[in-house]
C-alpha atoms as a PDB file:
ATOM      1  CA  UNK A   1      58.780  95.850 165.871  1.00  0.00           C
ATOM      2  CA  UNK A   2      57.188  93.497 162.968  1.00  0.00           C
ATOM      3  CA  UNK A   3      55.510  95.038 160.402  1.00  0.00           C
ATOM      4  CA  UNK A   4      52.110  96.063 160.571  1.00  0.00           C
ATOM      5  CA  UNK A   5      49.737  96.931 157.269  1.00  0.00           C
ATOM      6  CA  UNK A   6      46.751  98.737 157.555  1.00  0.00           C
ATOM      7  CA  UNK A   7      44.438  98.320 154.410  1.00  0.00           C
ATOM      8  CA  UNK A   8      41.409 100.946 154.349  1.00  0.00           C
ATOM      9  CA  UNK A   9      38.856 100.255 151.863  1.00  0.00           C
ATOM     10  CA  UNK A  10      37.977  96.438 151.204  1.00  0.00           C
ATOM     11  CA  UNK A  11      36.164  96.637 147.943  1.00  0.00           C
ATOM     12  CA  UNK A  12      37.136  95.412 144.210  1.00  0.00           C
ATOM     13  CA  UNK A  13      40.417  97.304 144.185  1.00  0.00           C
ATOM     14  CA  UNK A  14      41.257  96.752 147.689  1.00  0.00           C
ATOM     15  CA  UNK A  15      41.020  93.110 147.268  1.00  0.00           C
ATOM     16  CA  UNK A  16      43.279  92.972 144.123  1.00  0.00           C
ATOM     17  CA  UNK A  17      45.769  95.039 146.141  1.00  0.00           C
ATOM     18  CA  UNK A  18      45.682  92.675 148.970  1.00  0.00           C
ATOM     19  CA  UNK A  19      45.928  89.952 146.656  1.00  0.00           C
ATOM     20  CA  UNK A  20      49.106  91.683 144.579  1.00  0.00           C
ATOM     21  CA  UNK A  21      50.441  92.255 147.518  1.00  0.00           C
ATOM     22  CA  UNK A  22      50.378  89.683 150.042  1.00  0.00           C
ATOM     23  CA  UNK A  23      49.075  86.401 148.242  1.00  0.00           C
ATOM     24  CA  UNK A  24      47.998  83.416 150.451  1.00  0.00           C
ATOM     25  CA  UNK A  25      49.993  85.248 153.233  1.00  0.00           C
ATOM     26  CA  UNK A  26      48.355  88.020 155.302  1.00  0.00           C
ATOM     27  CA  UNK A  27      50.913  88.487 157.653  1.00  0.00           C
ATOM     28  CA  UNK A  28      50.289  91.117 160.238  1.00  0.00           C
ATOM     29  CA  UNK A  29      47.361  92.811 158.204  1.00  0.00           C
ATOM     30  CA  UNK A  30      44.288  95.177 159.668  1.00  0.00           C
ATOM     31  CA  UNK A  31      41.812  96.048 157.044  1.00  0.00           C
ATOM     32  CA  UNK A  32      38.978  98.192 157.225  1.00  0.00           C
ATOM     33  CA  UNK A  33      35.773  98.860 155.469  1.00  0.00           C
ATOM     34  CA  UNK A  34      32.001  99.914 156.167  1.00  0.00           C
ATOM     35  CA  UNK A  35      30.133  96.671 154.822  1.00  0.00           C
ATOM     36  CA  UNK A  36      29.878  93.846 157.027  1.00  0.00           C
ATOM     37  CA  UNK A  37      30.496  91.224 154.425  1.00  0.00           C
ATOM     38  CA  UNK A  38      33.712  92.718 152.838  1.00  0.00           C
ATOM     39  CA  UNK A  39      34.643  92.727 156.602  1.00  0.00           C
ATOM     40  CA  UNK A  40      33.502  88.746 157.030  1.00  0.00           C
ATOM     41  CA  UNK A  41      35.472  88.276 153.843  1.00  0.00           C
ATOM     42  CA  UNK A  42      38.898  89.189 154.660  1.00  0.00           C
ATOM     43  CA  UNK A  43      38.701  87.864 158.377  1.00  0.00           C
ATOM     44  CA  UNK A  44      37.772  84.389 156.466  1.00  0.00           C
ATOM     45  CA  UNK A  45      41.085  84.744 154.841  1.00  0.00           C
ATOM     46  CA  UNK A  46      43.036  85.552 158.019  1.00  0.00           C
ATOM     47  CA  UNK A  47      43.580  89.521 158.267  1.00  0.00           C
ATOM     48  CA  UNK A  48      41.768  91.207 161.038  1.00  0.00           C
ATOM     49  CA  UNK A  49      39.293  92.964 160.295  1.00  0.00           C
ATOM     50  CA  UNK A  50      37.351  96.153 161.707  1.00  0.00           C
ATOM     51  CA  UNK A  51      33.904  97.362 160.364  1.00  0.00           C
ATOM     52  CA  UNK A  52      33.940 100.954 160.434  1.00  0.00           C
ATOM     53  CA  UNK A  53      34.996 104.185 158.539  1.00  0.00           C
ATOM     54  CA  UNK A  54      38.612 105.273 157.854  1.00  0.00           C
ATOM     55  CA  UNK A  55      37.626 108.717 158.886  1.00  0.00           C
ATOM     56  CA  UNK A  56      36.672 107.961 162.025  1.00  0.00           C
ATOM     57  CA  UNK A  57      39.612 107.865 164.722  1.00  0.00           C
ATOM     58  CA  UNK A  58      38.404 104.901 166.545  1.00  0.00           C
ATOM     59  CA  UNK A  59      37.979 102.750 163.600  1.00  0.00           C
ATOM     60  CA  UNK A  60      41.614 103.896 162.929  1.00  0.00           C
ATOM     61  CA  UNK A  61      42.797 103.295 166.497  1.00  0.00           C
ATOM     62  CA  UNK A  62      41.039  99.425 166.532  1.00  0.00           C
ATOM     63  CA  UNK A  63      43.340  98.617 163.291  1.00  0.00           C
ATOM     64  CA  UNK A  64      46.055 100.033 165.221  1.00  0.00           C
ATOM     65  CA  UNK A  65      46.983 102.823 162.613  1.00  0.00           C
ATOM     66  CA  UNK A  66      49.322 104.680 165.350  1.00  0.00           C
ATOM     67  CA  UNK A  67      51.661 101.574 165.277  1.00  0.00           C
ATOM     68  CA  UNK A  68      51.488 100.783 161.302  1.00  0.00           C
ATOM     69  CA  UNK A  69      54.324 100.723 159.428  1.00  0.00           C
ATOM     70  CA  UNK A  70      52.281 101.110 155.947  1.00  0.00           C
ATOM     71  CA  UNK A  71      48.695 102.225 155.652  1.00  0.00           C
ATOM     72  CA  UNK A  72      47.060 101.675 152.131  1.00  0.00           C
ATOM     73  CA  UNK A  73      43.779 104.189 151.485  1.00  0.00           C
ATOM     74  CA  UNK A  74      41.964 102.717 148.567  1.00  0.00           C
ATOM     75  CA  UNK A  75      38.485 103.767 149.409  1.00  0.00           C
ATOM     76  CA  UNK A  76      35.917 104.737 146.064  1.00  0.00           C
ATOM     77  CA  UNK A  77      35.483 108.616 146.858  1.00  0.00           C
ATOM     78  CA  UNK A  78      38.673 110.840 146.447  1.00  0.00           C
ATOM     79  CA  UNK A  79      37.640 113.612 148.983  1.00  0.00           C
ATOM     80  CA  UNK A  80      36.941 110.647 151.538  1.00  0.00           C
ATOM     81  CA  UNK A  81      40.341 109.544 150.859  1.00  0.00           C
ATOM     82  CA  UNK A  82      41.610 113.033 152.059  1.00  0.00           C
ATOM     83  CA  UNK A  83      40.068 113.016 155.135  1.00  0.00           C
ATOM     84  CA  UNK A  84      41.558 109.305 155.936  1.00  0.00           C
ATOM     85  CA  UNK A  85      45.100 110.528 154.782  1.00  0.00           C
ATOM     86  CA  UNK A  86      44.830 113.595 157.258  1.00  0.00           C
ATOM     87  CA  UNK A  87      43.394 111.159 159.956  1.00  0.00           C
ATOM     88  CA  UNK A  88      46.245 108.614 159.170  1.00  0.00           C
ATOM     89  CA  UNK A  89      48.758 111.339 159.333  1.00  0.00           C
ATOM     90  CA  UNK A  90      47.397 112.767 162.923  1.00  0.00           C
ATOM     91  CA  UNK A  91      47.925 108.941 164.265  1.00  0.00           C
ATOM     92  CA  UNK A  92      50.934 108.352 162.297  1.00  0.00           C
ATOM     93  CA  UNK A  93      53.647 110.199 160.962  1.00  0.00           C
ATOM     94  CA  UNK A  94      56.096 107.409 160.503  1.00  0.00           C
ATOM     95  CA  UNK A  95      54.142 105.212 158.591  1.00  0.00           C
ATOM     96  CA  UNK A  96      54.662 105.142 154.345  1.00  0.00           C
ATOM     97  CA  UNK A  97      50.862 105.854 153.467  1.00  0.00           C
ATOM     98  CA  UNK A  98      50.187 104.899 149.519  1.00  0.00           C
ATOM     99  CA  UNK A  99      46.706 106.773 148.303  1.00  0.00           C
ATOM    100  CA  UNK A 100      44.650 105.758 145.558  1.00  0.00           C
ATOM    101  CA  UNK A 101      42.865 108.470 143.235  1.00  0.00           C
ATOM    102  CA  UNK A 102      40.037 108.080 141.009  1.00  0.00           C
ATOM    103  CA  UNK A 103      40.610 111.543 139.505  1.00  0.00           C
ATOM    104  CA  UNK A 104      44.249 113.118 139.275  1.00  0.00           C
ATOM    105  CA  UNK A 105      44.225 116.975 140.176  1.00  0.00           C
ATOM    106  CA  UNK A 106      43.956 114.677 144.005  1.00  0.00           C
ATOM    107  CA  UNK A 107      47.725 113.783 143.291  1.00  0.00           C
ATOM    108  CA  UNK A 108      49.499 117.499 144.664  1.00  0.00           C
ATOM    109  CA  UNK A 109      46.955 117.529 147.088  1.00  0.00           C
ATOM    110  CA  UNK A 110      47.202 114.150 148.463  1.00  0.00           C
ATOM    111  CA  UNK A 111      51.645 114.653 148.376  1.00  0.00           C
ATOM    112  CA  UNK A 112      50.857 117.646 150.018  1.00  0.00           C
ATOM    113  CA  UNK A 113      48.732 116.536 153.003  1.00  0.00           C
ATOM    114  CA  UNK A 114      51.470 113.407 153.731  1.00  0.00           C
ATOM    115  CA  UNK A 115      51.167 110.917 150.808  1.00  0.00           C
ATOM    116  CA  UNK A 116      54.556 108.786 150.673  1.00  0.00           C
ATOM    117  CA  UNK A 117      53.358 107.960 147.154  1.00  0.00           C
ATOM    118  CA  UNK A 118      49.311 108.690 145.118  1.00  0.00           C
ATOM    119  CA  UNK A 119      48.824 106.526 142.324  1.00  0.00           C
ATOM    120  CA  UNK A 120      46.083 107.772 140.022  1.00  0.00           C
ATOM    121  CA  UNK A 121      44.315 106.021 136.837  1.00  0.00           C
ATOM    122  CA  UNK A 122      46.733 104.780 134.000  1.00  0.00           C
ATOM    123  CA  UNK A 123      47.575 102.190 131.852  1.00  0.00           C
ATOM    124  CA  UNK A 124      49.326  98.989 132.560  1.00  0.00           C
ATOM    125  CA  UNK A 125      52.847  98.473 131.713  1.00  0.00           C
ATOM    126  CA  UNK A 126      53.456  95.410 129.308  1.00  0.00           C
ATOM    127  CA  UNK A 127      55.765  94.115 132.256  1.00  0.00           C
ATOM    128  CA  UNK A 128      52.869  93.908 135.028  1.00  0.00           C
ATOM    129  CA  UNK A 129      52.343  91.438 137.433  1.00  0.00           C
ATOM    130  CA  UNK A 130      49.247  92.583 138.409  1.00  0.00           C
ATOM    131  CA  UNK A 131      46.940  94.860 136.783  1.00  0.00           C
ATOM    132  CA  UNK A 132      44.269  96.882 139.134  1.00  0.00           C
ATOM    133  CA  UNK A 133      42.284  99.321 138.265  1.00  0.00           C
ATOM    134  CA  UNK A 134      44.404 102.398 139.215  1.00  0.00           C
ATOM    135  CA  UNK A 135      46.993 100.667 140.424  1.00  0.00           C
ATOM    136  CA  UNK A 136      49.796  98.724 138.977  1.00  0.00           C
ATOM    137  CA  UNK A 137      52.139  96.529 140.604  1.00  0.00           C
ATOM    138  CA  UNK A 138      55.803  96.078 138.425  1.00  0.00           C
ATOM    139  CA  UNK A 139      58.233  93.173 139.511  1.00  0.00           C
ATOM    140  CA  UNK A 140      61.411  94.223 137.544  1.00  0.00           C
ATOM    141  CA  UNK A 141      65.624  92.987 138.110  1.00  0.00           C
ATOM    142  CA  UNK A 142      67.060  94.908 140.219  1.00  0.00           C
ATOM    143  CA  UNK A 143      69.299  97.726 138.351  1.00  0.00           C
ATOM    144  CA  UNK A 144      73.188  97.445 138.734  1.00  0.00           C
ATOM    145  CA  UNK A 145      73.167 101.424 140.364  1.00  0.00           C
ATOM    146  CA  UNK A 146      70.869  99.438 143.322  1.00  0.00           C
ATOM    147  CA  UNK A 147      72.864  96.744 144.018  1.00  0.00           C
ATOM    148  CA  UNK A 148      74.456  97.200 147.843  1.00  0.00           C
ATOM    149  CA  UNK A 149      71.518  99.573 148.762  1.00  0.00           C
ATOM    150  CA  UNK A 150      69.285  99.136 151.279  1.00  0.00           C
ATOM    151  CA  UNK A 151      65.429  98.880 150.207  1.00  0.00           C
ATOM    152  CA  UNK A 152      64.695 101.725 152.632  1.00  0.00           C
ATOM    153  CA  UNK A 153      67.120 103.726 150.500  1.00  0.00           C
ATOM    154  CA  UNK A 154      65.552 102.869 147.311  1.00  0.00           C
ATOM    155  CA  UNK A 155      62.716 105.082 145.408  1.00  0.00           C
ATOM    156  CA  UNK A 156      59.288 105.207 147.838  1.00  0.00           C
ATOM    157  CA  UNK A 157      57.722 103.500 144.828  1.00  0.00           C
ATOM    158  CA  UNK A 158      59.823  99.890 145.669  1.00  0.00           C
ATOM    159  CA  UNK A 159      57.890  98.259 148.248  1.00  0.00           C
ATOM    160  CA  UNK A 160      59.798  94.494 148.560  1.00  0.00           C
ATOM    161  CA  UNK A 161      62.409  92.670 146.964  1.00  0.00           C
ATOM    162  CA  UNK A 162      62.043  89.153 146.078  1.00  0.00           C
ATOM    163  CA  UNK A 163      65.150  86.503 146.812  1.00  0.00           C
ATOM    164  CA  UNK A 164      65.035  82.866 146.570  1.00  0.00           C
ATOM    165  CA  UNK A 165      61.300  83.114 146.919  1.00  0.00           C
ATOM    166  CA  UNK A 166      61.145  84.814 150.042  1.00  0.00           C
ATOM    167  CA  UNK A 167      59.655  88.761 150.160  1.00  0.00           C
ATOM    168  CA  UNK A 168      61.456  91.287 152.268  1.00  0.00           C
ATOM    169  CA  UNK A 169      59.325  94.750 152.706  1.00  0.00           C
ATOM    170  CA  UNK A 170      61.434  97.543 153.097  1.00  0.00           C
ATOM    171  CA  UNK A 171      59.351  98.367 156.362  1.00  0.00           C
ATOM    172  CA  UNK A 172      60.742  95.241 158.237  1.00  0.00           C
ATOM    173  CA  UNK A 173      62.900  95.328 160.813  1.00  0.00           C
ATOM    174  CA  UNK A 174      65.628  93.367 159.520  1.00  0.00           C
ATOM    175  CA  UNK A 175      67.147  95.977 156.536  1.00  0.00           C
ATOM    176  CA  UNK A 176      67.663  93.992 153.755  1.00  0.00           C
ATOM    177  CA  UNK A 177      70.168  94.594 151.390  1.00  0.00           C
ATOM    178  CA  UNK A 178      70.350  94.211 147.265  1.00  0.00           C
ATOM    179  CA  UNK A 179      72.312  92.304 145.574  1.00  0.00           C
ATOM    180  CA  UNK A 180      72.512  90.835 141.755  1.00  0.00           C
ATOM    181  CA  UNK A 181      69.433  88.281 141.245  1.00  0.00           C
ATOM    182  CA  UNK A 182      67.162  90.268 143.255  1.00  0.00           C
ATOM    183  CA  UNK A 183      63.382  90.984 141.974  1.00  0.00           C
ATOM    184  CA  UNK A 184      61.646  94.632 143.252  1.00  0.00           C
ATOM    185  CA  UNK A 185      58.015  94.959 143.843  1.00  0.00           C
ATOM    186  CA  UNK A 186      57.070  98.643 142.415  1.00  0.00           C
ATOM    187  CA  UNK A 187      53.806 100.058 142.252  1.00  0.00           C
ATOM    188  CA  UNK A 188      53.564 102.554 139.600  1.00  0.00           C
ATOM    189  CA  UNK A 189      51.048 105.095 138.530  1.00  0.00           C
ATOM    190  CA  UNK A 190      51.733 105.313 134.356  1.00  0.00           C
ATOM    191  CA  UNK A 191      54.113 103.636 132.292  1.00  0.00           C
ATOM    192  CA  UNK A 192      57.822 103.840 132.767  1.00  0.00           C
END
């Protein structure tokens, strides 16, 4: 099965999310949002796109949520997040689901309903590749104890590892496997 994103919530930090993480190349993206010009936006650059609400099931079921293989909530209003994350969750157990808090007493609720991972507001790392506003996106070496792992048997935080210019997600099919030379893609809610 290829890898399928789901991006819910298309405004300032959405975009520099889907900009960390994807760059020119969309891949097999959905993204959602409620304003028909975000929406225009992001088709223009070659994601679908589906004008709706995350809470709402059919909005969901139109980005094909049930099949994701990572769904990324970064919607303004934390308790609106919580409703998408139990919605996601119904749909989609398998998927890793990253959630995006404005305020953190969200973070043990957000872990508890399903959260793979809930960043929260912090302060870059000097090391960042990308600064957003509550999230931050680390490319580091990879460490000598992770060389011969898999990425799926990395930390939930490690989303890809660069080699030779070429990004392998740790949701794709193909299990890719460290080795020396090897740059990770972290996201990371406060410095290390």
């Amino acid at each position: 099965m290829d890898s399928h994103t789901v991006l819910i919530g298309y405004g300032e930090r959405g975009q520099r999310v889907l900009g960390a993480m994807f760059g020119p190349q969309l891949g097999s993206l959905a993204v959602i949002d409620t304003d028909l010009a975000r929406a225009n936006l992001v088709s223009q650059r070659g994601a679908r796109s589906v004008l709706g609400n995350g809470t709402d099931v059919t909005a969901l079921r139109e980005a094909d949520v049930p099949r994701a293989t990572r769904v990324i909530v970064t919607v303004a209003d934390d308790a609106v997040a919580l409703r998408i994350l139990c919605a996601v969750r119904w749909l989609n157990d398998q998927a890793i689901v990253m959630v995006a808090f404005h305020e953190p007493h969200w973070r043990e609720v957000g872990l508890y309903l399903g959260a793979d991972r809930v960043v929260e507001d912090a302060s870059p790392p000097d090391d960042c590749t990308c600064e957003l506003e509550d999230l931050v996106f680390v490319e580091r070496a990879v460490l000598r104890n992770e060389i011969g792992l898999r990425l799926t048997e990395c930390a939930p935080e490690v989303l890809a590892a660069t080699r030779e210019n070429t990004r392998h997600w740790r949701d794709q099919a193909e299990p890719h496997v460290l080795r020396e030379g090897d740059l990770l893609l972290e996201v990371c809610a406060e410095q290390p």
